[in-house]
Protein backbone atom coordinates (compact mmCIF):
# COMPACT_ATOMS: atom_id res chain seq x y z
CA UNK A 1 -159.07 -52.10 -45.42
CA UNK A 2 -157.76 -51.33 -48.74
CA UNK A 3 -156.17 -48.82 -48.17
CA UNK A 4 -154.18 -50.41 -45.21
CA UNK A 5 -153.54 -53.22 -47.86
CA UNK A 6 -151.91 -51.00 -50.42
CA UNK A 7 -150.42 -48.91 -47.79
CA UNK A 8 -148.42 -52.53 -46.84
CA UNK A 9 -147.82 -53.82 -49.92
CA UNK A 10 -146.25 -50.39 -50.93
CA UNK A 11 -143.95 -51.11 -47.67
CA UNK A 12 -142.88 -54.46 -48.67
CA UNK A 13 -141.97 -53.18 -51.71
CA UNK A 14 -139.56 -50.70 -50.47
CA UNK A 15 -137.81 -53.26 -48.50
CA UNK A 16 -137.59 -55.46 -51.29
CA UNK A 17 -135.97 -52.77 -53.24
CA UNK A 18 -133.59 -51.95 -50.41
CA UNK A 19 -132.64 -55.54 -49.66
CA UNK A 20 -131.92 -55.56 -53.73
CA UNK A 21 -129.75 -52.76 -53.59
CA UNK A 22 -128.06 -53.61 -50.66
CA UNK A 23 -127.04 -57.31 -52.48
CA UNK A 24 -126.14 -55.43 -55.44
CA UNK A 25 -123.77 -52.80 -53.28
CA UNK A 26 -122.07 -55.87 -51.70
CA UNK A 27 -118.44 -56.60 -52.65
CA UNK A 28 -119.15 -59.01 -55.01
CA UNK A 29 -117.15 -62.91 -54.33
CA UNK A 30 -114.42 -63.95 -56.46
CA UNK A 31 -114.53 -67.88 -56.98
CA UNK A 32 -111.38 -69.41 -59.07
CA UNK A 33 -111.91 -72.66 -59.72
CA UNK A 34 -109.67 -75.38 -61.22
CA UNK A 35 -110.56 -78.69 -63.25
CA UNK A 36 -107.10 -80.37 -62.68
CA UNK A 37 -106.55 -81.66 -66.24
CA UNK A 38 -109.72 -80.59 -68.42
CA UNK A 39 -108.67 -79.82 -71.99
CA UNK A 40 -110.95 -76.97 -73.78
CA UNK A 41 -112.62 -79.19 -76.27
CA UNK A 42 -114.04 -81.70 -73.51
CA UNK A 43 -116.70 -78.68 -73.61
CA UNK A 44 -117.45 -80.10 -77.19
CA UNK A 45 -118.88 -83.51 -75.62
CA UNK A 46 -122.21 -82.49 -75.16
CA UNK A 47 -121.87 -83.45 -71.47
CA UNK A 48 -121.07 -80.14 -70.15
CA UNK A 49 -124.34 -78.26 -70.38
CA UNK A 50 -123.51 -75.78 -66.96
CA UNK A 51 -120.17 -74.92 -67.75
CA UNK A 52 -121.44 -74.41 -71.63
CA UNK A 53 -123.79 -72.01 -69.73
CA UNK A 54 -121.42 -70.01 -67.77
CA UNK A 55 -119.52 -69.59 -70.87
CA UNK A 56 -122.79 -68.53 -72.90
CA UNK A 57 -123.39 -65.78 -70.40
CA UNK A 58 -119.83 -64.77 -69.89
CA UNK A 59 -116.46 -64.80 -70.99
CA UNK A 60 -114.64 -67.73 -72.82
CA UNK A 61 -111.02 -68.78 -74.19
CA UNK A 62 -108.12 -71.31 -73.95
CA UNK A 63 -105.32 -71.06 -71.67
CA UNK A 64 -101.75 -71.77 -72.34
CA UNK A 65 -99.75 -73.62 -69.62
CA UNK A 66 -96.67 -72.86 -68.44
CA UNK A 67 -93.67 -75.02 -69.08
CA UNK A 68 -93.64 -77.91 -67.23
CA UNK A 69 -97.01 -78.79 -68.30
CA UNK A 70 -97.85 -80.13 -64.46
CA UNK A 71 -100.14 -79.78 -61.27
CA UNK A 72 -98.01 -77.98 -59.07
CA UNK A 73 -95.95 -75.52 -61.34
CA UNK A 74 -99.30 -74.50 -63.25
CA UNK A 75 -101.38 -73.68 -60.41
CA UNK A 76 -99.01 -71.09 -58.77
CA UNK A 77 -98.41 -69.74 -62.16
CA UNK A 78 -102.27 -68.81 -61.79
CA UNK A 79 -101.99 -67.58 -58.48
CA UNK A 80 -98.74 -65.66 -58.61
CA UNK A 81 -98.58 -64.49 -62.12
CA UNK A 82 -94.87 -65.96 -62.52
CA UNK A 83 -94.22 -68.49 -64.61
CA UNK A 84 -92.12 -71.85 -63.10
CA UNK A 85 -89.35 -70.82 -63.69
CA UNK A 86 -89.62 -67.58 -61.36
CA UNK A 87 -91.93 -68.96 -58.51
CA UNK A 88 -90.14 -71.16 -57.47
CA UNK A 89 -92.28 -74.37 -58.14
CA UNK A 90 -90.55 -75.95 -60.71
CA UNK A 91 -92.32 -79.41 -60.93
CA UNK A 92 -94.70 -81.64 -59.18
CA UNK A 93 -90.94 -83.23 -57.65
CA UNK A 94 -87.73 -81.20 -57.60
CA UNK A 95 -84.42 -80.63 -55.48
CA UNK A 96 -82.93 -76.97 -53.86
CA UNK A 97 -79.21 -76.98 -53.76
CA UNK A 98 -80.32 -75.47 -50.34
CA UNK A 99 -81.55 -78.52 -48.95
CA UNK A 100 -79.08 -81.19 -50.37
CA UNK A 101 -80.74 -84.76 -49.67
CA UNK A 102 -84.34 -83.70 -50.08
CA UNK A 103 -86.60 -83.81 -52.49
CA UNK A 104 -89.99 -81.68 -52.58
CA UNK A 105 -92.67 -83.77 -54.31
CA UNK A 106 -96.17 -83.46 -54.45
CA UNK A 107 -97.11 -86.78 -52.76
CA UNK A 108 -94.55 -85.99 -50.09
CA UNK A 109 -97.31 -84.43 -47.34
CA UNK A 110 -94.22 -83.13 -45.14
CA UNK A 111 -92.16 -81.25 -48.07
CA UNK A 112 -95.22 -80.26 -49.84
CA UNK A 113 -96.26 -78.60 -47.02
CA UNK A 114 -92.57 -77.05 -46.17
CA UNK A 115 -92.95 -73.12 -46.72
CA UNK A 116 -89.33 -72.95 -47.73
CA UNK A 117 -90.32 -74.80 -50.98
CA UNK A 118 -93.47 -72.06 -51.62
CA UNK A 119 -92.11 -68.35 -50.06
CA UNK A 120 -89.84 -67.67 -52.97
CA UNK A 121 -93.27 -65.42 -54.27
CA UNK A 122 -95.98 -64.00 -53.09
CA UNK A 123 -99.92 -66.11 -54.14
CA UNK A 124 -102.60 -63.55 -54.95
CA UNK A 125 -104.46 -64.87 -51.33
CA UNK A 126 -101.32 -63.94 -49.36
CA UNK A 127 -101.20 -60.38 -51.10
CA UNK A 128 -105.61 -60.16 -50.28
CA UNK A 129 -105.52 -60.96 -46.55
CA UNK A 130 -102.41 -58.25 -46.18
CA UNK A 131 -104.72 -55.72 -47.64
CA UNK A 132 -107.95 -56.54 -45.09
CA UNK A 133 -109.18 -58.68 -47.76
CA UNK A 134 -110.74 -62.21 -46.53
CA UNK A 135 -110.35 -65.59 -48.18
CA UNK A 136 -111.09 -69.25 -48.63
CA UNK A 137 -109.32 -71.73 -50.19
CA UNK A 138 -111.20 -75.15 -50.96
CA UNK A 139 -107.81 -76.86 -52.07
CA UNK A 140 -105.56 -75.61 -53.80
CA UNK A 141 -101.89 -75.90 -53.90
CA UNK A 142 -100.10 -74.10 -51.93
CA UNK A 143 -103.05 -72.96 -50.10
CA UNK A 144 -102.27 -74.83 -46.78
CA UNK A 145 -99.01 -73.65 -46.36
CA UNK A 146 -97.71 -70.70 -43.98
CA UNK A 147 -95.84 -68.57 -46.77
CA UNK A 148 -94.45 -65.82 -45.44
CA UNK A 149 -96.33 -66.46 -42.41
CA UNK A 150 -99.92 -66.42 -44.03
CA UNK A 151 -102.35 -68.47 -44.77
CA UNK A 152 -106.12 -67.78 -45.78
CA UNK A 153 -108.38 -67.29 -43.08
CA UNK A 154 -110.38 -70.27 -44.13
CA UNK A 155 -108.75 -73.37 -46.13
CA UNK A 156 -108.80 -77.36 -46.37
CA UNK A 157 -106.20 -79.48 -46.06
CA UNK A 158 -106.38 -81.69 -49.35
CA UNK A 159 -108.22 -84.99 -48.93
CA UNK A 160 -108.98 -86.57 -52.62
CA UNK A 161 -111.38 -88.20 -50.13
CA UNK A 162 -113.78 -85.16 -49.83
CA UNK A 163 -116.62 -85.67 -52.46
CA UNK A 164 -117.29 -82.76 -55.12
CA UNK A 165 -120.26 -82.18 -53.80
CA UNK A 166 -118.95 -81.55 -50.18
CA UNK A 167 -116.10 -79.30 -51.50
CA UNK A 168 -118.96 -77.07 -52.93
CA UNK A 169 -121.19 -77.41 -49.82
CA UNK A 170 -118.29 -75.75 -48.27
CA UNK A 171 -118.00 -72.88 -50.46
CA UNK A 172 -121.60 -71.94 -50.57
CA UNK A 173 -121.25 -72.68 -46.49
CA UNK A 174 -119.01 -69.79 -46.70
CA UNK A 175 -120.94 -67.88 -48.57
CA UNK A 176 -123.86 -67.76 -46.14
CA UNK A 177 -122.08 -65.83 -43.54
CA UNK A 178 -122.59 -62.18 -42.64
CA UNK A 179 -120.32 -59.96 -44.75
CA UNK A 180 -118.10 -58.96 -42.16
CA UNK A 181 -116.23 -62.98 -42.08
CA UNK A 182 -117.48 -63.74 -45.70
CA UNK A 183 -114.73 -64.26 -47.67
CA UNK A 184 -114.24 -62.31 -51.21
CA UNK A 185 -111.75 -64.62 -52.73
CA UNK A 186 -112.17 -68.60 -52.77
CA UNK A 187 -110.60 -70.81 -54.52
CA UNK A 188 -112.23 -74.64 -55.01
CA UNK A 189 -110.43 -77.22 -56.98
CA UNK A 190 -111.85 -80.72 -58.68
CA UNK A 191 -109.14 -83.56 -59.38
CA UNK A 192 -111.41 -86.12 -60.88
CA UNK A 193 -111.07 -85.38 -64.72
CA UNK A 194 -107.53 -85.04 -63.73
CA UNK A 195 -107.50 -88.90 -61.91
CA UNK A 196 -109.60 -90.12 -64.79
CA UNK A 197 -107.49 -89.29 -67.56
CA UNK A 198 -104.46 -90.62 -66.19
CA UNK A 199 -105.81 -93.90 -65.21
CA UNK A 200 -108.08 -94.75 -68.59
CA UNK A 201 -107.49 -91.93 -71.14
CA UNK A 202 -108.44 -88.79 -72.26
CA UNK A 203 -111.23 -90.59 -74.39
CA UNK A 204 -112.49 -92.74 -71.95
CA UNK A 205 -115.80 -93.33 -70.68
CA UNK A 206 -114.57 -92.81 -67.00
CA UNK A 207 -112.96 -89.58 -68.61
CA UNK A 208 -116.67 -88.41 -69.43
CA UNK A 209 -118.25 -89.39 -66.27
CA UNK A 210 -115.79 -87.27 -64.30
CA UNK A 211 -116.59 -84.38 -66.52
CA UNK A 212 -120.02 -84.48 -65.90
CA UNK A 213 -120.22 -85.06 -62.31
CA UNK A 214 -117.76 -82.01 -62.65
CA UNK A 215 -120.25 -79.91 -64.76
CA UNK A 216 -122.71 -81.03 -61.97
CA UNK A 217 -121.14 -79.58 -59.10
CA UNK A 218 -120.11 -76.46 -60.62
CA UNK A 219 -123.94 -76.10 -61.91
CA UNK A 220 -125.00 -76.89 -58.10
CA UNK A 221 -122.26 -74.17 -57.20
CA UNK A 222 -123.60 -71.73 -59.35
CA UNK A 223 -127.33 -72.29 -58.59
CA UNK A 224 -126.86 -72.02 -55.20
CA UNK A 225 -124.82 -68.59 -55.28
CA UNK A 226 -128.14 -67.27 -57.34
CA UNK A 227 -130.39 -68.43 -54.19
CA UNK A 228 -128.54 -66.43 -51.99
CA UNK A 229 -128.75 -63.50 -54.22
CA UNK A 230 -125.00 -62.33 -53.91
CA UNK A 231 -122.88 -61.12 -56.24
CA UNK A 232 -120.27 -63.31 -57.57
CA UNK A 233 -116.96 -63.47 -60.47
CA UNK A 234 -116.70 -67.08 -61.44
CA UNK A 235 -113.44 -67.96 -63.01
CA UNK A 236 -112.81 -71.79 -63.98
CA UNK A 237 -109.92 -72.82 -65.43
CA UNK A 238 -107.58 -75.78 -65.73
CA UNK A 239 -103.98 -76.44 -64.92
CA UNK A 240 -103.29 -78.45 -68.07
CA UNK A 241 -104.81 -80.71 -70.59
CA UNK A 242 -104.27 -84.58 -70.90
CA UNK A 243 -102.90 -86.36 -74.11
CA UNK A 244 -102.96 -90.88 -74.55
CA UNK A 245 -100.46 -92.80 -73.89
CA UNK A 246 -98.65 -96.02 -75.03
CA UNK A 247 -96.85 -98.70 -73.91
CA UNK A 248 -95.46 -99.07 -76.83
CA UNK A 249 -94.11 -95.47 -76.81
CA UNK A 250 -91.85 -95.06 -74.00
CA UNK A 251 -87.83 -94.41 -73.24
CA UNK A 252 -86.01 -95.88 -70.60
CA UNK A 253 -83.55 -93.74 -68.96
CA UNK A 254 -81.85 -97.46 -67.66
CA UNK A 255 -81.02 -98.32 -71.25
CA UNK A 256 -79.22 -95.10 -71.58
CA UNK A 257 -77.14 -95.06 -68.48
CA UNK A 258 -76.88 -97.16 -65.55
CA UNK A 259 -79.25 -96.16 -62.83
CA UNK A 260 -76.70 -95.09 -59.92
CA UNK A 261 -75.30 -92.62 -61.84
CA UNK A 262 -77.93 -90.76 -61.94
CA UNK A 263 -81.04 -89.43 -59.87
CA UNK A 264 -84.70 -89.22 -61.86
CA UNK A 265 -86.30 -86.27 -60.32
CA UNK A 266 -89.20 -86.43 -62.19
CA UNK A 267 -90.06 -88.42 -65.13
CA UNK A 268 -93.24 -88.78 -67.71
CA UNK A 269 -93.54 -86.72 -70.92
CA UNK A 270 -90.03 -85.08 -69.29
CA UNK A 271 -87.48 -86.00 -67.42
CA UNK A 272 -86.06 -83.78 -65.07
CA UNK A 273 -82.20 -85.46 -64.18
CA UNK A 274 -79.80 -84.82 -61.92
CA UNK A 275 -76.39 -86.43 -61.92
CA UNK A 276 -75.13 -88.30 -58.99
CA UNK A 277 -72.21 -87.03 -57.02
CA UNK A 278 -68.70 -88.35 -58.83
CA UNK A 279 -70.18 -88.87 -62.18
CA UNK A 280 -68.36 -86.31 -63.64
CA UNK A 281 -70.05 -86.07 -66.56
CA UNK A 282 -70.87 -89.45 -68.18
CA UNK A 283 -74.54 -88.82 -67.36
CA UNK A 284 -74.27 -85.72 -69.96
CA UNK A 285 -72.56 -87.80 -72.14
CA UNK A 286 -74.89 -90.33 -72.07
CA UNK A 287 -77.66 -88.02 -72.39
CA UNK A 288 -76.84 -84.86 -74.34
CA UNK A 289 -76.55 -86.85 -77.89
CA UNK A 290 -78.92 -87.16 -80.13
CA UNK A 291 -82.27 -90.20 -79.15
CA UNK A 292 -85.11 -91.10 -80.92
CA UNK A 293 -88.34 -89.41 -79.78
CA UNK A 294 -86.47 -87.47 -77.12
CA UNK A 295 -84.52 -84.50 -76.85
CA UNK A 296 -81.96 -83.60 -73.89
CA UNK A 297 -80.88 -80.39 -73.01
CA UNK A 298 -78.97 -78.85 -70.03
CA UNK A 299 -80.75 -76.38 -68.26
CA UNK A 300 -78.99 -73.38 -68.85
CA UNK A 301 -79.45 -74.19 -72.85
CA UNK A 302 -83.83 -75.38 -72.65
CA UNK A 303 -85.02 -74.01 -75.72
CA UNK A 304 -85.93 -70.41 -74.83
CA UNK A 305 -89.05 -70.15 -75.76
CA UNK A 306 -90.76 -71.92 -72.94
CA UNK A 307 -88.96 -69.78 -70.43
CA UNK A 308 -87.27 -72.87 -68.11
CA UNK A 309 -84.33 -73.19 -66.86
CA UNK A 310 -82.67 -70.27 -65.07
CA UNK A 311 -84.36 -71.23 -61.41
CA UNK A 312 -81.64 -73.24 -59.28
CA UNK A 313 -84.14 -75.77 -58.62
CA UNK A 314 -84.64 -77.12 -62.18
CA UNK A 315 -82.54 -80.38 -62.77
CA UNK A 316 -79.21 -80.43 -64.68
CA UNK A 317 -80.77 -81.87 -67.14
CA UNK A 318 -84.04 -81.77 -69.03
CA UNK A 319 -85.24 -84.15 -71.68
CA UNK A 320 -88.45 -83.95 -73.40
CA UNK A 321 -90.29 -86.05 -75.20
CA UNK A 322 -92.19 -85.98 -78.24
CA UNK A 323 -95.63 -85.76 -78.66
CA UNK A 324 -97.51 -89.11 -76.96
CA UNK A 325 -94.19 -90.27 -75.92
CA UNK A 326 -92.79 -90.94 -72.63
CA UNK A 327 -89.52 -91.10 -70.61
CA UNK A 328 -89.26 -93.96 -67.65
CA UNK A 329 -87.00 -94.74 -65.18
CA UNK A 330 -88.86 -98.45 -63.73
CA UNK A 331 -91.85 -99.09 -64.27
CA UNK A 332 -94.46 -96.27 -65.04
CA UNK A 333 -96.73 -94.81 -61.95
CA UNK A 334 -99.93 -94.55 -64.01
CA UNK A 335 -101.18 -97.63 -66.83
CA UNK A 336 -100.08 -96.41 -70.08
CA UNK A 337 -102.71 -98.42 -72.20
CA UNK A 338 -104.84 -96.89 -72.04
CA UNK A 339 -103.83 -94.06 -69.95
CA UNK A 340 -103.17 -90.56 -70.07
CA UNK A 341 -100.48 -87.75 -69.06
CA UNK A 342 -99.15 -84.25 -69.35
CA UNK A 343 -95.84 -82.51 -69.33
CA UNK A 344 -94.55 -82.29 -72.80
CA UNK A 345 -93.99 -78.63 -74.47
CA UNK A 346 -96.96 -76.44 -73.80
CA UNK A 347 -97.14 -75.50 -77.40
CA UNK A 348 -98.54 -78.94 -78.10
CA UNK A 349 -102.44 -78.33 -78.35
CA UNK A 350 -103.70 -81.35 -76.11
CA UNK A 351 -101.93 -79.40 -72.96
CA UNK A 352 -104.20 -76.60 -73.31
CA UNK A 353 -106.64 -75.87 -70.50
CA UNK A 354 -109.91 -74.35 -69.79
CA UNK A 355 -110.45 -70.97 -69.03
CA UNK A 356 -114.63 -69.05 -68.57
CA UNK A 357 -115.13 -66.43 -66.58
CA UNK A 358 -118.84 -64.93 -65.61
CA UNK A 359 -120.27 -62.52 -63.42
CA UNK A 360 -121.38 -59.38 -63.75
CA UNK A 361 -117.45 -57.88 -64.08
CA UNK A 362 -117.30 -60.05 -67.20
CA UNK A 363 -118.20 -58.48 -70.90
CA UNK A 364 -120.66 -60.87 -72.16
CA UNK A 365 -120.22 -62.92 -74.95
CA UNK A 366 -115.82 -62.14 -75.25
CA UNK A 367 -114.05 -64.90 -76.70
CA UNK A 368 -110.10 -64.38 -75.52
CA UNK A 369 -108.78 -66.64 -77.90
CA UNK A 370 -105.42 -68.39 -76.84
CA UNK A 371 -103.71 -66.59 -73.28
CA UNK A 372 -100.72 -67.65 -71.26
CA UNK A 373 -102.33 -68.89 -67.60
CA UNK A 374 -100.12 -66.20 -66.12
CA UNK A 375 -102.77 -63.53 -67.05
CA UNK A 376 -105.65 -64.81 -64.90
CA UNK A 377 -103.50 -63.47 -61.88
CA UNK A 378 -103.74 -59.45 -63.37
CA UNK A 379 -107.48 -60.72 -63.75
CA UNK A 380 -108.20 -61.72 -59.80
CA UNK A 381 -106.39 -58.31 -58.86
CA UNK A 382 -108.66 -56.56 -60.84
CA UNK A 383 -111.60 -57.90 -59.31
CA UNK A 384 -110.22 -57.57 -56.12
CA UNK A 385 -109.39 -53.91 -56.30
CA UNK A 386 -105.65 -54.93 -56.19
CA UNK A 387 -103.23 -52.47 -58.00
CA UNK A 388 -101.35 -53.72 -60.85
CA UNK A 389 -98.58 -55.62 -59.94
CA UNK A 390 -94.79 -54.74 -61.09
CA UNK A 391 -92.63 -57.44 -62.28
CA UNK A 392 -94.64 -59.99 -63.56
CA UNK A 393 -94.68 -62.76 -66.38
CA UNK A 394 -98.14 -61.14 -67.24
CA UNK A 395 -99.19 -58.24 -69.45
CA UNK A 396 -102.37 -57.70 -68.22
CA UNK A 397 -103.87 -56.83 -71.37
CA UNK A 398 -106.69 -60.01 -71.33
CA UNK A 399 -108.22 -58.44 -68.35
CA UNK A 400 -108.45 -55.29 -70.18
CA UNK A 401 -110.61 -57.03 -73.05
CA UNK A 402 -112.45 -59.27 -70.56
CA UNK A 403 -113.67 -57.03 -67.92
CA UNK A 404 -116.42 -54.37 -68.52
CA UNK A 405 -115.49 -50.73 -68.79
């Protein structure tokens, strides 16, 4: 009897090894995961104690936007390792001189989901599935678009409706399956700190409950993911970061020149203008002088260093405002006391954005320091066994330090 007992014990010990080092052989998942508008010091709050974790046991550092400082541009910056400038998505609104009368603009459901406005490059999910490699995408933008004919095997259509807690239910849903239609890239995106800090202010109290039910679901993410025992590269970042607003702090575009003469593409902590047909040029004149708080430039001219201006699809005309100032044209979309926004120059520290990475491809314990967002794309083909890409805005070099040799 006890020998038959040791005899199956010994047995159920060899499969447990086996099953161990068959989880440990398996590909191992690549989550990306964005915190629309979550600066790096909300970490400092003491209400962020799993993403504080994942940092403790993996890799940490801050991430430099790309110039505009918005949703759209900053997310396929991430994905396509091309700043705005080059793919293609210029702002969360803008105009093609190929499509004269329409305007692409994020809450636009039919241009936003227009594959003319997105195929310009190539997002690191199209380039996966090419190569036999399966994904998920759990929002994010871009993601339910055909570009170049492909879309992820798996994605969402957004609905700001979905709760956090059902976007992650999805993932680890995913997760579950058998290996051969398990997906080895996902992407799942959060827009409540974003939504927060807009409507009440980067130092709000609804600010801080966002960022905790955040923390939450990412801890219920992570927890989960260790249940199932499979390998997985968790990279959370943010687009942006989020800096106050006043009402008392604002330009109007109508006290500068009449509002026919000109169309407001996009407006906030920049303006993106375009001149209406038979101005000639009384909108430059208007605009290219010196303002208070505000600075106007035509594209071709942007200040260099934040590498704008040369796609066809940024406005004639680009003003930017200073720090915690705002330009208008009407009345503004969000409150602005208290309220929040993003947009201005991406060397201002408030734009900053979050950026931890853990797994077991991660060197323990690396601090980064301050990276351009266009890096995490070398990153992702890393982990996915992608070669390195030619022609990028990247220099790979962050994965280098991040990843283990």
């Amino acid at each position: 009897m006890l020998r038959s007992l040791l005899l199956w014990l010994l047995i159920l010990s060899s499969v447990s090894t086996v099953h161990a080092q068959t989880r440990t052989s398996e590909n191992p998942v690549t989550i990306l995961i964005s915190i629309d508008g979550f600066r790096p010091d909300y970490l400092e709050r003491g209400i962020t104690p799993h993403l504080n974790a994942l940092a403790a046991e993996g890799a940490r550092g801050v991430l430099k936007p790309s110039f505009p400082t918005k949703t759209f541009p900053n997310h396929y910056a991430i994905v396509t390792g091309l700043r705005p400038d080059r793919n293609g998505i210029v702002g969360n609104s803008m105009i093609d001189p190929e499509r004269p009368g329409q305007m692409f603009s994020l809450g636009d459901a039919q241009q936003s989901r227009d594959p003319f406005w997105w195929s310009q490059v190539e997002p690191i999910w199209v380039t996966a599935e090419k190569s036999g490699i399966r994904t998920a995408t759990a929002f994010w933008p871009g993601s339910e678009v055909a570009i170049q004919n492909s879309r992820p095997h798996d994605w969402l259509r957004f609905d700001q409706a979905i709760s956090n807690a059902q976007r992650v239910d999805t993932v680890i849903d995913w997760l579950r399956r058998p290996e051969a239609i398990r997906p080895r890239l996902v992407t799942l995106y959060f827009d409540a700190v974003d939504t927060g800090g807009h409507r009440f202010g980067p130092e709000s109290a609804e600010v801080n409950k966002a960022i905790a039910e955040v923390d939450a679901a990412v801890g219920h993410l992570a927890e989960e993911i260790a249940k199932l025992e499979r390998p997985a590269n968790l990279i959370l970042v943010s687009d942006h970061g989020m800096a106050a607003t006043d009402e008392a702090k604002t330009i109007q575009l109508d006290a500068l020149i009449e509002r026919q003469s000109y169309i407001a593409v996009e407006t906030g902590p920049y303006a993106a203008i375009e001149p209406a047909a038979g101005t000639d040029r009384r909108v430059h004149s208007a605009l290219l002088k010196p303002h208070p708080h505000m600075a106007c430039h035509e594209r071709e001219k942007f200040p260099v260093h934040l590498h704008y201006g040369q796609n066809p699809r940024v406005a004639a005309i680009i003003c930017l405002a200073d720090p915690g100032w705002v330009i208008l044209s009407g009345p503004s979309p969000y409150p602005l006391s208290p309220g929040g926004a993003h947009g201005w120059s991406n060397d201002m520290p408030e734009m900053r954005a979050l950026f931890i990475a853990s797994g077991p491809a991660f060197t323990k314990g690396t601090n980064i320091g301050l990276i351009d967002n266009v890096e995490v794309y070398p990153l992702l083909r890393r982990l996915l066994g992608q070669p390195e890409a030619k022609n990028t805005d990247a220099t790979g070099k962050p994965a280098e330090i991040l990843l283990k040799k």
